[in-house]
PDB file of N, CA and C in Angstrom:
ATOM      1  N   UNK A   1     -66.443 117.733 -30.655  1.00  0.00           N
ATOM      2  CA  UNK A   1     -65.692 117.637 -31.890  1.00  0.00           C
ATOM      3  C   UNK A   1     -64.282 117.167 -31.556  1.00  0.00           C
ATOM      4  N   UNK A   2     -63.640 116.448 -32.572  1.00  0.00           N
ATOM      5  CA  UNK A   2     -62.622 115.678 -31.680  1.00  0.00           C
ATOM      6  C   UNK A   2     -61.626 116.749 -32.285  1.00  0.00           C
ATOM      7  N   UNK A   3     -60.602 116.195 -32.159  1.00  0.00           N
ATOM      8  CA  UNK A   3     -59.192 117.746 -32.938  1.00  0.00           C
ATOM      9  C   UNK A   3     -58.698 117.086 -33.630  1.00  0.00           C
ATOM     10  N   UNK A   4     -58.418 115.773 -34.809  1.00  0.00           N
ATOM     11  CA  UNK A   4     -58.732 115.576 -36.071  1.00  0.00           C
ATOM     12  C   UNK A   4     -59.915 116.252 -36.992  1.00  0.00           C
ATOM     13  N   UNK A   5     -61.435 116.207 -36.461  1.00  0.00           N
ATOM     14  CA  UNK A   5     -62.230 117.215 -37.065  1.00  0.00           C
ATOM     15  C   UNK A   5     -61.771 118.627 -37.094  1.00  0.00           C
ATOM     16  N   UNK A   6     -61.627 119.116 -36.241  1.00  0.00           N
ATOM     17  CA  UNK A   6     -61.548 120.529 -35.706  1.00  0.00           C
ATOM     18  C   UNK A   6     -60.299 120.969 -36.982  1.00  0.00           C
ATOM     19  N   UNK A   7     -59.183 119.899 -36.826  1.00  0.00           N
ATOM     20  CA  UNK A   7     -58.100 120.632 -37.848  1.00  0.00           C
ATOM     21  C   UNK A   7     -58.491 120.553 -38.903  1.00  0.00           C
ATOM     22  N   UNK A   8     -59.040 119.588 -39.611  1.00  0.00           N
ATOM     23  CA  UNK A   8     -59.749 119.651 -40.776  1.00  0.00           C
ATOM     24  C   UNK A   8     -60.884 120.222 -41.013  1.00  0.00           C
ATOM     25  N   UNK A   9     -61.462 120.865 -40.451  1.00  0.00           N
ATOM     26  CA  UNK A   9     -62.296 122.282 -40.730  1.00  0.00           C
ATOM     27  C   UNK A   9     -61.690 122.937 -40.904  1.00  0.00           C
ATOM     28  N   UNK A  10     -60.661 123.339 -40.359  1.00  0.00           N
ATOM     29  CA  UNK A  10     -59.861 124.942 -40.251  1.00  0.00           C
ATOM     30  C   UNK A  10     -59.012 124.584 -41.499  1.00  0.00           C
ATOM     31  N   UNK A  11     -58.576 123.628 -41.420  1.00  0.00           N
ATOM     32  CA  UNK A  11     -57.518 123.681 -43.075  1.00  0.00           C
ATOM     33  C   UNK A  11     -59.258 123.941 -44.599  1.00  0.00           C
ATOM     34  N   UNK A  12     -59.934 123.282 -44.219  1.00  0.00           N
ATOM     35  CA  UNK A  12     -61.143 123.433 -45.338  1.00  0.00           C
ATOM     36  C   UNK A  12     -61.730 125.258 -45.704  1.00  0.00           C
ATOM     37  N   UNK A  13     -61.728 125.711 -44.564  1.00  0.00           N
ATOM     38  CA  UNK A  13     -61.944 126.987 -43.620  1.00  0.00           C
ATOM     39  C   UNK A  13     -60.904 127.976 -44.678  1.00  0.00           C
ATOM     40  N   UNK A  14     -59.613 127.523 -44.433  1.00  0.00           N
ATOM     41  CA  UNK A  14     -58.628 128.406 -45.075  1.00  0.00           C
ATOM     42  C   UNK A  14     -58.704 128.509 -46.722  1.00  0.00           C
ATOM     43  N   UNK A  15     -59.061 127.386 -46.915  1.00  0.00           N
ATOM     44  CA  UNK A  15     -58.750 126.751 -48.566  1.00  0.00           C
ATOM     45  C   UNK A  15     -60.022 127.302 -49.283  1.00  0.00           C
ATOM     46  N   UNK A  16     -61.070 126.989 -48.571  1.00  0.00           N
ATOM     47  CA  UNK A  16     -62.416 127.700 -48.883  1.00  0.00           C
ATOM     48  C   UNK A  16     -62.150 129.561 -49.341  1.00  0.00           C
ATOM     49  N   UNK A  17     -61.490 129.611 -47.876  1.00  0.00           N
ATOM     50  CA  UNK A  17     -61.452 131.581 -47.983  1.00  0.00           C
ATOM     51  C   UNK A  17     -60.542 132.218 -49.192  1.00  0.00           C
ATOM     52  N   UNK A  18     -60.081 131.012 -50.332  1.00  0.00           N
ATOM     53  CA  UNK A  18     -58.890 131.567 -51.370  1.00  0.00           C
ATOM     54  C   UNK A  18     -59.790 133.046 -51.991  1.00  0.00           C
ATOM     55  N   UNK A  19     -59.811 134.018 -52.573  1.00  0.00           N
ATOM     56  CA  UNK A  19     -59.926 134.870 -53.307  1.00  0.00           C
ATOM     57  C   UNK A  19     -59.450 135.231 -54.849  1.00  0.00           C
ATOM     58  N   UNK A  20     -59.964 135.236 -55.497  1.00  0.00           N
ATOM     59  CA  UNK A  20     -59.564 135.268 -57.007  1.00  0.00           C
ATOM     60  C   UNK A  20     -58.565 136.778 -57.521  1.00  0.00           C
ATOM     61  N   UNK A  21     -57.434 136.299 -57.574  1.00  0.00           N
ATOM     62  CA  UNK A  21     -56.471 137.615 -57.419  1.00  0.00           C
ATOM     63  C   UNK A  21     -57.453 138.520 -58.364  1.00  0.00           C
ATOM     64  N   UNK A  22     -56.690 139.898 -58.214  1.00  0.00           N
ATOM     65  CA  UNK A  22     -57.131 141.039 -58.429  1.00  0.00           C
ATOM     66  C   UNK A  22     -56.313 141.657 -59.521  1.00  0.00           C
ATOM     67  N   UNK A  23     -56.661 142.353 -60.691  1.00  0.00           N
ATOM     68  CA  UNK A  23     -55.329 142.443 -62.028  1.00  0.00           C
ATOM     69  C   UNK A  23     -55.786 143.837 -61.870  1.00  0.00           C
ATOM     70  N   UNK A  24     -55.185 144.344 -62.893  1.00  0.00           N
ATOM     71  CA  UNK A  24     -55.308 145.806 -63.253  1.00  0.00           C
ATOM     72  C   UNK A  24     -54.364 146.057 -64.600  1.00  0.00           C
ATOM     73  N   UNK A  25     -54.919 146.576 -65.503  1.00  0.00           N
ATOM     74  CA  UNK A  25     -54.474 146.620 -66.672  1.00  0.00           C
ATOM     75  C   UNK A  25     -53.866 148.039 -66.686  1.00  0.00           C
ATOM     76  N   UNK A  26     -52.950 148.788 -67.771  1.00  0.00           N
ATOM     77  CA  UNK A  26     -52.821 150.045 -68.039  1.00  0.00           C
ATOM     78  C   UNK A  26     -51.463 149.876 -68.469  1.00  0.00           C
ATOM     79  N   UNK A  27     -50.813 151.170 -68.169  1.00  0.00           N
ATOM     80  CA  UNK A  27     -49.603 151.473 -69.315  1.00  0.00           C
ATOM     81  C   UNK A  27     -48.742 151.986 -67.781  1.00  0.00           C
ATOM     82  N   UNK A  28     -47.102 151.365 -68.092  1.00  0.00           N
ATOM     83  CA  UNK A  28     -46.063 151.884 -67.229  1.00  0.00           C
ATOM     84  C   UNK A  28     -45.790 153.122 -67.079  1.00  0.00           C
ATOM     85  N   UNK A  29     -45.683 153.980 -65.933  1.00  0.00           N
ATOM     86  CA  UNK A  29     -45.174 154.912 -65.519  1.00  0.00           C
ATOM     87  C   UNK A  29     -43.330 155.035 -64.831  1.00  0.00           C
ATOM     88  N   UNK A  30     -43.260 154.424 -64.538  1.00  0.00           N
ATOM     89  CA  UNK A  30     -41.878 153.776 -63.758  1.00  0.00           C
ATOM     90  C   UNK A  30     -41.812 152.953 -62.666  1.00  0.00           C
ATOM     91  N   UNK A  31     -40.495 152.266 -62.754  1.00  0.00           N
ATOM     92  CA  UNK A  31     -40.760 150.963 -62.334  1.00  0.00           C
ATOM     93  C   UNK A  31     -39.629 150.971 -61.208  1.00  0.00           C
ATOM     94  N   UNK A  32     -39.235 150.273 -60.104  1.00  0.00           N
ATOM     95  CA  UNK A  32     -37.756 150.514 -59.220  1.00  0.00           C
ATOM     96  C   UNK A  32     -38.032 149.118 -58.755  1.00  0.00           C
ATOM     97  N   UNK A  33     -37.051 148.402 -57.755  1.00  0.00           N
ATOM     98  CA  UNK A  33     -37.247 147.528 -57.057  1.00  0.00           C
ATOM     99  C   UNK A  33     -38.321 146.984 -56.148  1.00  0.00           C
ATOM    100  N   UNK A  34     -39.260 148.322 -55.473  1.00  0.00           N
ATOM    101  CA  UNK A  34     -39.875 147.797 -54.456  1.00  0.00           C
ATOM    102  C   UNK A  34     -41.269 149.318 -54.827  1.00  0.00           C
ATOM    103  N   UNK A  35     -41.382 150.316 -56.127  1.00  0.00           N
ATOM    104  CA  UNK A  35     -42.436 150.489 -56.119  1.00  0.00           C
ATOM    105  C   UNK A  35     -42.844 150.463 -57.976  1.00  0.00           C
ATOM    106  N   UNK A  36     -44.239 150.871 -58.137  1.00  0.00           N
ATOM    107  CA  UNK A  36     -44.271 150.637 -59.604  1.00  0.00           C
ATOM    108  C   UNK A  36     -45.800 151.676 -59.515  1.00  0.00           C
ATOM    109  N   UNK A  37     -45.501 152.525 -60.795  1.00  0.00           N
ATOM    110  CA  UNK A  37     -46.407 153.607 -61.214  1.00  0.00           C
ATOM    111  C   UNK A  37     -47.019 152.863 -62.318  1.00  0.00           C
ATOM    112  N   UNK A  38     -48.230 153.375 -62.184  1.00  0.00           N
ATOM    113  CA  UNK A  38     -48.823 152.983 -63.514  1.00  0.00           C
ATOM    114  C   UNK A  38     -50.352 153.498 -64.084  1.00  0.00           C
ATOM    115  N   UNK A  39     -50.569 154.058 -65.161  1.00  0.00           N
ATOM    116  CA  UNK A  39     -51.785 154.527 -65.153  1.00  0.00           C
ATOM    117  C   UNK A  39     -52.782 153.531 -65.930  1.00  0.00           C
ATOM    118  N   UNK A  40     -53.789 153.436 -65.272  1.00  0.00           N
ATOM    119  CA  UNK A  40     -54.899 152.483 -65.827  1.00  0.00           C
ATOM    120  C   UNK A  40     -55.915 152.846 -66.751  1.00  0.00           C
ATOM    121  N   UNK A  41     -56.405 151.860 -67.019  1.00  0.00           N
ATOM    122  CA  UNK A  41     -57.053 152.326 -68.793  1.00  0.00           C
ATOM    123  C   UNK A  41     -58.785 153.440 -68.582  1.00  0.00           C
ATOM    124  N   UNK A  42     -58.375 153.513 -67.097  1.00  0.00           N
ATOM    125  CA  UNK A  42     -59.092 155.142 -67.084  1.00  0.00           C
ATOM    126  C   UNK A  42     -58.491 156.473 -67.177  1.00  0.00           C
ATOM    127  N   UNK A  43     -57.218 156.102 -67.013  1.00  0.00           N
ATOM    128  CA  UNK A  43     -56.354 157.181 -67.014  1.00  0.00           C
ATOM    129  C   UNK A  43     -55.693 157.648 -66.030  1.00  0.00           C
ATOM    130  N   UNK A  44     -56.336 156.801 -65.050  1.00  0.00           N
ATOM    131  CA  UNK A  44     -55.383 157.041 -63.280  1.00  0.00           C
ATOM    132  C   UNK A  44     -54.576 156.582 -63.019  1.00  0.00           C
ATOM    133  N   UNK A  45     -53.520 157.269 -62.125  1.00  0.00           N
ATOM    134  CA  UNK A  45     -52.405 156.890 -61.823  1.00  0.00           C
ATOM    135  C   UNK A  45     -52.705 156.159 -60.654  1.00  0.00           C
ATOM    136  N   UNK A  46     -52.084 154.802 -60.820  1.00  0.00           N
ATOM    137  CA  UNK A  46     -51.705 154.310 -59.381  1.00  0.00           C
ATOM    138  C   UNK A  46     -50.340 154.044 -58.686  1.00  0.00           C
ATOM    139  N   UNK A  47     -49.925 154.077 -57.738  1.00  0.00           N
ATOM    140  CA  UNK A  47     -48.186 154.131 -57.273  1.00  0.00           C
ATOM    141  C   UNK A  47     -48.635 152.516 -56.275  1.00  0.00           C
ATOM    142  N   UNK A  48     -47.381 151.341 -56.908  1.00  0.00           N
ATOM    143  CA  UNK A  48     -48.105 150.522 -56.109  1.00  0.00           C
ATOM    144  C   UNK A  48     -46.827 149.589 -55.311  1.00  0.00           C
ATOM    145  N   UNK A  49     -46.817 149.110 -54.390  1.00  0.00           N
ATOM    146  CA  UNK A  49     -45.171 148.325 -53.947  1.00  0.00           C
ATOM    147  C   UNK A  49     -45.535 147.131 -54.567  1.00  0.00           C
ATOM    148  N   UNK A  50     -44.236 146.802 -54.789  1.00  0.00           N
ATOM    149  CA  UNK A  50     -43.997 145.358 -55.298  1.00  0.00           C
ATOM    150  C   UNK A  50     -43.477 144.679 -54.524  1.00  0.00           C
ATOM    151  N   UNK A  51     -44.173 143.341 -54.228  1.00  0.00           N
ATOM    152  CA  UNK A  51     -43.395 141.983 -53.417  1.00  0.00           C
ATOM    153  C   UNK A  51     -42.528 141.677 -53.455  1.00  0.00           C
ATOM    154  N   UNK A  52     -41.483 141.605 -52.605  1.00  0.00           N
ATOM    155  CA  UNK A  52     -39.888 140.625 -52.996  1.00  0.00           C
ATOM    156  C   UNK A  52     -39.891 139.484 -53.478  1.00  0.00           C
ATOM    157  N   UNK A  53     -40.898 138.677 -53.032  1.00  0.00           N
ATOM    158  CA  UNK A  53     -41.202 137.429 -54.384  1.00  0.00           C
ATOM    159  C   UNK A  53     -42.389 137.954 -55.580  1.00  0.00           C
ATOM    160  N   UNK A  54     -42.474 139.086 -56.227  1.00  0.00           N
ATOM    161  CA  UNK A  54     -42.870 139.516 -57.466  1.00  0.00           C
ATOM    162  C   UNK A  54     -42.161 138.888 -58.573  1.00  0.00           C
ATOM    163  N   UNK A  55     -43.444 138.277 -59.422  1.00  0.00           N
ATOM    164  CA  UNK A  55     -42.943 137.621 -60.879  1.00  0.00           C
ATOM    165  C   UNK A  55     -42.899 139.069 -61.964  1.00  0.00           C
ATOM    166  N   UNK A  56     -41.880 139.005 -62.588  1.00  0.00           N
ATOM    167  CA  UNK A  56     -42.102 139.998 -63.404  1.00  0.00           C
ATOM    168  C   UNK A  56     -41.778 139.131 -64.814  1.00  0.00           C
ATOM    169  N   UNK A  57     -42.073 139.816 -65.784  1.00  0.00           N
ATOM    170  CA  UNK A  57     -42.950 138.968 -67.140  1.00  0.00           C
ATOM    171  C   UNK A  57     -42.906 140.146 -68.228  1.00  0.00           C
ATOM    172  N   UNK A  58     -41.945 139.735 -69.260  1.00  0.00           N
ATOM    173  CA  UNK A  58     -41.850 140.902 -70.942  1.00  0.00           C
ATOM    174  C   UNK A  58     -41.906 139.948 -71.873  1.00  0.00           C
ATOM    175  N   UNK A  59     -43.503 139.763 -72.531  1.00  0.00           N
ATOM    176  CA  UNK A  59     -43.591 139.274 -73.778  1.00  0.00           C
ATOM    177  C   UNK A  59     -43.511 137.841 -73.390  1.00  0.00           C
ATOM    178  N   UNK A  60     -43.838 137.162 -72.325  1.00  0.00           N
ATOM    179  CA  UNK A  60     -44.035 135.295 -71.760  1.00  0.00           C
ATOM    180  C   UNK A  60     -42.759 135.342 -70.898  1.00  0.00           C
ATOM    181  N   UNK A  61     -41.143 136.380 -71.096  1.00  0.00           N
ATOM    182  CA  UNK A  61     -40.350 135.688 -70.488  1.00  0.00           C
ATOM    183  C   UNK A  61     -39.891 136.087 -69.181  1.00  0.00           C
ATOM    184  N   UNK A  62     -39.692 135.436 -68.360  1.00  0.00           N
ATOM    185  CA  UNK A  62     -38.941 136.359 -67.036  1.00  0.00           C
ATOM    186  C   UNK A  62     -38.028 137.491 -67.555  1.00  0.00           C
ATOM    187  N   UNK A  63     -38.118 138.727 -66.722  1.00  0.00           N
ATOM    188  CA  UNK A  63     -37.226 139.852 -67.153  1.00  0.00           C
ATOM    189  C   UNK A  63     -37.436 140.846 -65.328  1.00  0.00           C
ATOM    190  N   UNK A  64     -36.679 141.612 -65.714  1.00  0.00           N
ATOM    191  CA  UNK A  64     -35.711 142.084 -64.634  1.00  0.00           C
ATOM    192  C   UNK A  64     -37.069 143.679 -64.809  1.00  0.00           C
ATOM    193  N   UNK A  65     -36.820 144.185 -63.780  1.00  0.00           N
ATOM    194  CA  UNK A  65     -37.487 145.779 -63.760  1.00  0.00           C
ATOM    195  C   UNK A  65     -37.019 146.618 -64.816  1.00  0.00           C
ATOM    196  N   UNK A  66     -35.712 146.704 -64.891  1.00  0.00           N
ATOM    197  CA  UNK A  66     -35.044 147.111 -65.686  1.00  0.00           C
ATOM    198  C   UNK A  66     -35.314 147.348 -67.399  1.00  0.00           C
ATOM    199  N   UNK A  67     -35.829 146.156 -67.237  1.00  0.00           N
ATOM    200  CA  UNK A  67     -36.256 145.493 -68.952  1.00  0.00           C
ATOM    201  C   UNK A  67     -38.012 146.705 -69.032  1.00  0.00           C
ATOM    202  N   UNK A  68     -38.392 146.342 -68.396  1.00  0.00           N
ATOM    203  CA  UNK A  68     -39.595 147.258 -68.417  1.00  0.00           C
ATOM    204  C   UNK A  68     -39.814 148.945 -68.689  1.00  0.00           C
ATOM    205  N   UNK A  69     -40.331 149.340 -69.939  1.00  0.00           N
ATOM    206  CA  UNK A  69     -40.030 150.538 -70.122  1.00  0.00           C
ATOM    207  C   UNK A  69     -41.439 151.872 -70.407  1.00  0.00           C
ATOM    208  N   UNK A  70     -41.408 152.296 -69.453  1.00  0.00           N
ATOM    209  CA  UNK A  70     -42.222 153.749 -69.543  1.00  0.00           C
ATOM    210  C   UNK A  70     -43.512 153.658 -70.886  1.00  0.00           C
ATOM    211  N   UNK A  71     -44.506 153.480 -70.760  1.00  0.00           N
ATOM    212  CA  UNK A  71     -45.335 153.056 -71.714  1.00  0.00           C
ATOM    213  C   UNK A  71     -45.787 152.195 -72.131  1.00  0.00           C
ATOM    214  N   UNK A  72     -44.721 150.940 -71.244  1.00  0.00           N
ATOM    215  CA  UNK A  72     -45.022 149.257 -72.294  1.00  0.00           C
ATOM    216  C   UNK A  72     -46.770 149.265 -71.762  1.00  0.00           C
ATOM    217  N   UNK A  73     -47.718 148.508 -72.339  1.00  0.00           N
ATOM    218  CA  UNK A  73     -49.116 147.843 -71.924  1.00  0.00           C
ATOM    219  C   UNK A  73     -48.096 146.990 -70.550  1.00  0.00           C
ATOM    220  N   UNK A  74     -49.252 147.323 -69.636  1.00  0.00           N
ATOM    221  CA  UNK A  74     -48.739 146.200 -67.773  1.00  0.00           C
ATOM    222  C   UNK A  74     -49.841 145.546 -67.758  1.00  0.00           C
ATOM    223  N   UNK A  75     -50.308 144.012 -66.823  1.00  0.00           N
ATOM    224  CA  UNK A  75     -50.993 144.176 -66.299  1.00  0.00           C
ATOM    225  C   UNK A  75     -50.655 143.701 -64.778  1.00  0.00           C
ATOM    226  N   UNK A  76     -50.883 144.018 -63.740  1.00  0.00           N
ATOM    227  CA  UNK A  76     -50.634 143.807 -62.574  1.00  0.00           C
ATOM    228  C   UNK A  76     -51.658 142.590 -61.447  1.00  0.00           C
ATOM    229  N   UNK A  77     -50.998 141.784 -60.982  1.00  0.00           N
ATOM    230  CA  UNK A  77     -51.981 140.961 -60.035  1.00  0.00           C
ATOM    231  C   UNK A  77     -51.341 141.548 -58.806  1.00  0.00           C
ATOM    232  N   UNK A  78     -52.664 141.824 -58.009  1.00  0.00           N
ATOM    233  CA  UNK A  78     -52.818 142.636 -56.725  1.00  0.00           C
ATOM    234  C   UNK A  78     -52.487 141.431 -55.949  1.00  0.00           C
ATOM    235  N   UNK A  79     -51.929 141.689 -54.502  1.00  0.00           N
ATOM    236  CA  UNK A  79     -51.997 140.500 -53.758  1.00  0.00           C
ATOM    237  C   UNK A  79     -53.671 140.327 -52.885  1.00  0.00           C
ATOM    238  N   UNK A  80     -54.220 139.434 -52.372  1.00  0.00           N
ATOM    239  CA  UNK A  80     -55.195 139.345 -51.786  1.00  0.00           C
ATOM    240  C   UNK A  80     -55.808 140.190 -50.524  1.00  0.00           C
ATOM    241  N   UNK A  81     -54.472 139.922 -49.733  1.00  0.00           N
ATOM    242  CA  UNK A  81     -54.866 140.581 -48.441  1.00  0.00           C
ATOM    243  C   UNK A  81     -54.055 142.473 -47.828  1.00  0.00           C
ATOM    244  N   UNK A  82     -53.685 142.417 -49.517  1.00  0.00           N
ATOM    245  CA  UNK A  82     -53.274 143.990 -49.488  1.00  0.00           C
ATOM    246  C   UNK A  82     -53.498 144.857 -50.898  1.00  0.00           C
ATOM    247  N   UNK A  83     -54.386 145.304 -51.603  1.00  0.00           N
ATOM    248  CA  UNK A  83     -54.815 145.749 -52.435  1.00  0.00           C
ATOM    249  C   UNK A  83     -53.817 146.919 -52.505  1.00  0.00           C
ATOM    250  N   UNK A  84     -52.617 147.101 -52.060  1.00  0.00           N
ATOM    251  CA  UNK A  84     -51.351 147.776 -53.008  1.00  0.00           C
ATOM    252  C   UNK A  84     -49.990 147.073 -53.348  1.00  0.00           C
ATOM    253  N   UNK A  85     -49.913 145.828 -52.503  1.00  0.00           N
ATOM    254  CA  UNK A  85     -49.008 145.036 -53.109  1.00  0.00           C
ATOM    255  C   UNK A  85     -49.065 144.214 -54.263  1.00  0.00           C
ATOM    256  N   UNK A  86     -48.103 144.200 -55.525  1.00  0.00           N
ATOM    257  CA  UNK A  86     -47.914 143.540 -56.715  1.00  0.00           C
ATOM    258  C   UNK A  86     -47.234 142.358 -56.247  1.00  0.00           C
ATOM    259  N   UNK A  87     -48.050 141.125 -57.431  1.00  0.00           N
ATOM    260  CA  UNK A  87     -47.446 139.814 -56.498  1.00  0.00           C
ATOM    261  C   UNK A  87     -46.577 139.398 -58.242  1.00  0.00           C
ATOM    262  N   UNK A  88     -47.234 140.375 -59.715  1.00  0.00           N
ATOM    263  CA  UNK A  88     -46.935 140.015 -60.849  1.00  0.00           C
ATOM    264  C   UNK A  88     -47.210 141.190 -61.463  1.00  0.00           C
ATOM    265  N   UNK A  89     -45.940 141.135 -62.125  1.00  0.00           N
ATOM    266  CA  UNK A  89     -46.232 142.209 -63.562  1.00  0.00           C
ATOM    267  C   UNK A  89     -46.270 141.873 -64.743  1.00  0.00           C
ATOM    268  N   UNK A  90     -46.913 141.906 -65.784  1.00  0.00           N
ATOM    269  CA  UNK A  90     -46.909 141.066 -66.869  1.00  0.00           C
ATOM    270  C   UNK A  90     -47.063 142.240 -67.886  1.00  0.00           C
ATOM    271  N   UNK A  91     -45.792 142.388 -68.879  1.00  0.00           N
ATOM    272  CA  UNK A  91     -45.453 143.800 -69.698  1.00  0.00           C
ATOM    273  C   UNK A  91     -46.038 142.790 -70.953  1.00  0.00           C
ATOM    274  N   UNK A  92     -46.399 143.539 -72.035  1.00  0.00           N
ATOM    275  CA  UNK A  92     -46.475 143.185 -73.232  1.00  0.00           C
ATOM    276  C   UNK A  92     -45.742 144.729 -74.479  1.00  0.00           C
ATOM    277  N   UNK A  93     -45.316 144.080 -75.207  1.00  0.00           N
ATOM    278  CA  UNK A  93     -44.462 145.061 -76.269  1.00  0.00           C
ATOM    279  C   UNK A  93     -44.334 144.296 -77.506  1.00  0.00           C
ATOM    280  N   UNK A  94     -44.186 143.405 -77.729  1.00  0.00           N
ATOM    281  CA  UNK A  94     -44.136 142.982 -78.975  1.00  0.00           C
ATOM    282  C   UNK A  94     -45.852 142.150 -79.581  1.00  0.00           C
ATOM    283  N   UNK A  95     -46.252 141.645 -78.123  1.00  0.00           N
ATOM    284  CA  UNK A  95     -47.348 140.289 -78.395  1.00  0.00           C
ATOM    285  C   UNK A  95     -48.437 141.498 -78.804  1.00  0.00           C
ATOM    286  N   UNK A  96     -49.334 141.226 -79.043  1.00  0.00           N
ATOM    287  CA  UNK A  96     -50.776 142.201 -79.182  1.00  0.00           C
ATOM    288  C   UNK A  96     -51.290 141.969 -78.060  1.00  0.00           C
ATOM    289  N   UNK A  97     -51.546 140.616 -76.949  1.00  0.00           N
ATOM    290  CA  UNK A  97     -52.408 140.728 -76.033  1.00  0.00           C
ATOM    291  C   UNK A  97     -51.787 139.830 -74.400  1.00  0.00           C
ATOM    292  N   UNK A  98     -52.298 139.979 -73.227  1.00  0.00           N
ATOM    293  CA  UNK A  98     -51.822 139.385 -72.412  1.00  0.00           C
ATOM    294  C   UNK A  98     -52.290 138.072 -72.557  1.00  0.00           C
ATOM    295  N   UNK A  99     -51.390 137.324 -71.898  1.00  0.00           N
ATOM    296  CA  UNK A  99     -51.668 135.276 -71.547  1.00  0.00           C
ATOM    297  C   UNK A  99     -52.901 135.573 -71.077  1.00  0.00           C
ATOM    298  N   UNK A 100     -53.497 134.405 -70.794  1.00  0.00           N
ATOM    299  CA  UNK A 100     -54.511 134.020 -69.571  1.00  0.00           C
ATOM    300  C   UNK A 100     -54.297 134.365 -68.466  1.00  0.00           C
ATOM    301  N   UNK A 101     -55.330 134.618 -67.922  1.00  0.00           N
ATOM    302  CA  UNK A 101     -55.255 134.840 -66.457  1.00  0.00           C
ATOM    303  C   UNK A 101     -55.941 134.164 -65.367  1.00  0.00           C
ATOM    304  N   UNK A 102     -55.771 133.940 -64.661  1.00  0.00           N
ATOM    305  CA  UNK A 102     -56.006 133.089 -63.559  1.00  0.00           C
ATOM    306  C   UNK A 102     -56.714 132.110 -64.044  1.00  0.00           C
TER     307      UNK A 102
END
């Protein structure tokens, strides 16, 4: 195999292995810079860290942690290769339902 093939397997290899993020719906518990509570629409609490590049999202617009308040509807995208890191929070309070997702 020459190493033009070889790299282009491994880039195909990587691109192939994408995973379809992971959400989680429920209602805010509290929110800080780097963790986020939240109970899900079973009723469990989860405590989860948030990414330093985390999108956070109130009603379509960028908003700050801050803006996010104890009860709003969340839904959360998990990151891939760590099922407690938040890569997005997406609050709803005024809309009735979340955007699309993935």
């Amino acid at each position: 195999m020459s190493t033009e093939t070889k790299k282009k397997s491994e880039r195909t290899e990587v691109v192939t292995g994408k995973q379809t993020p992971q959400t989680h719906e429920g209602k805010l518990v509290s929110i800080a810079s780097s963790k986020l509570a939240m109970t899900n629409t079973k009723g469990e609490e989860l405590t989860l860290s948030i990414a330093k590049d985390a999108k956070l999202n109130c009603d379509g617009e960028t908003c700050k942690s801050s803006d996010m308040k104890p009860g709003t509807r969340i839904r959360v995208t998990i990151c891939n290769d760590d099922s407690t890191v938040v890569r997005s929070v997406e609050a709803i309070d005024k809309t009735s339902k979340f955007a699309e997702c993935c």
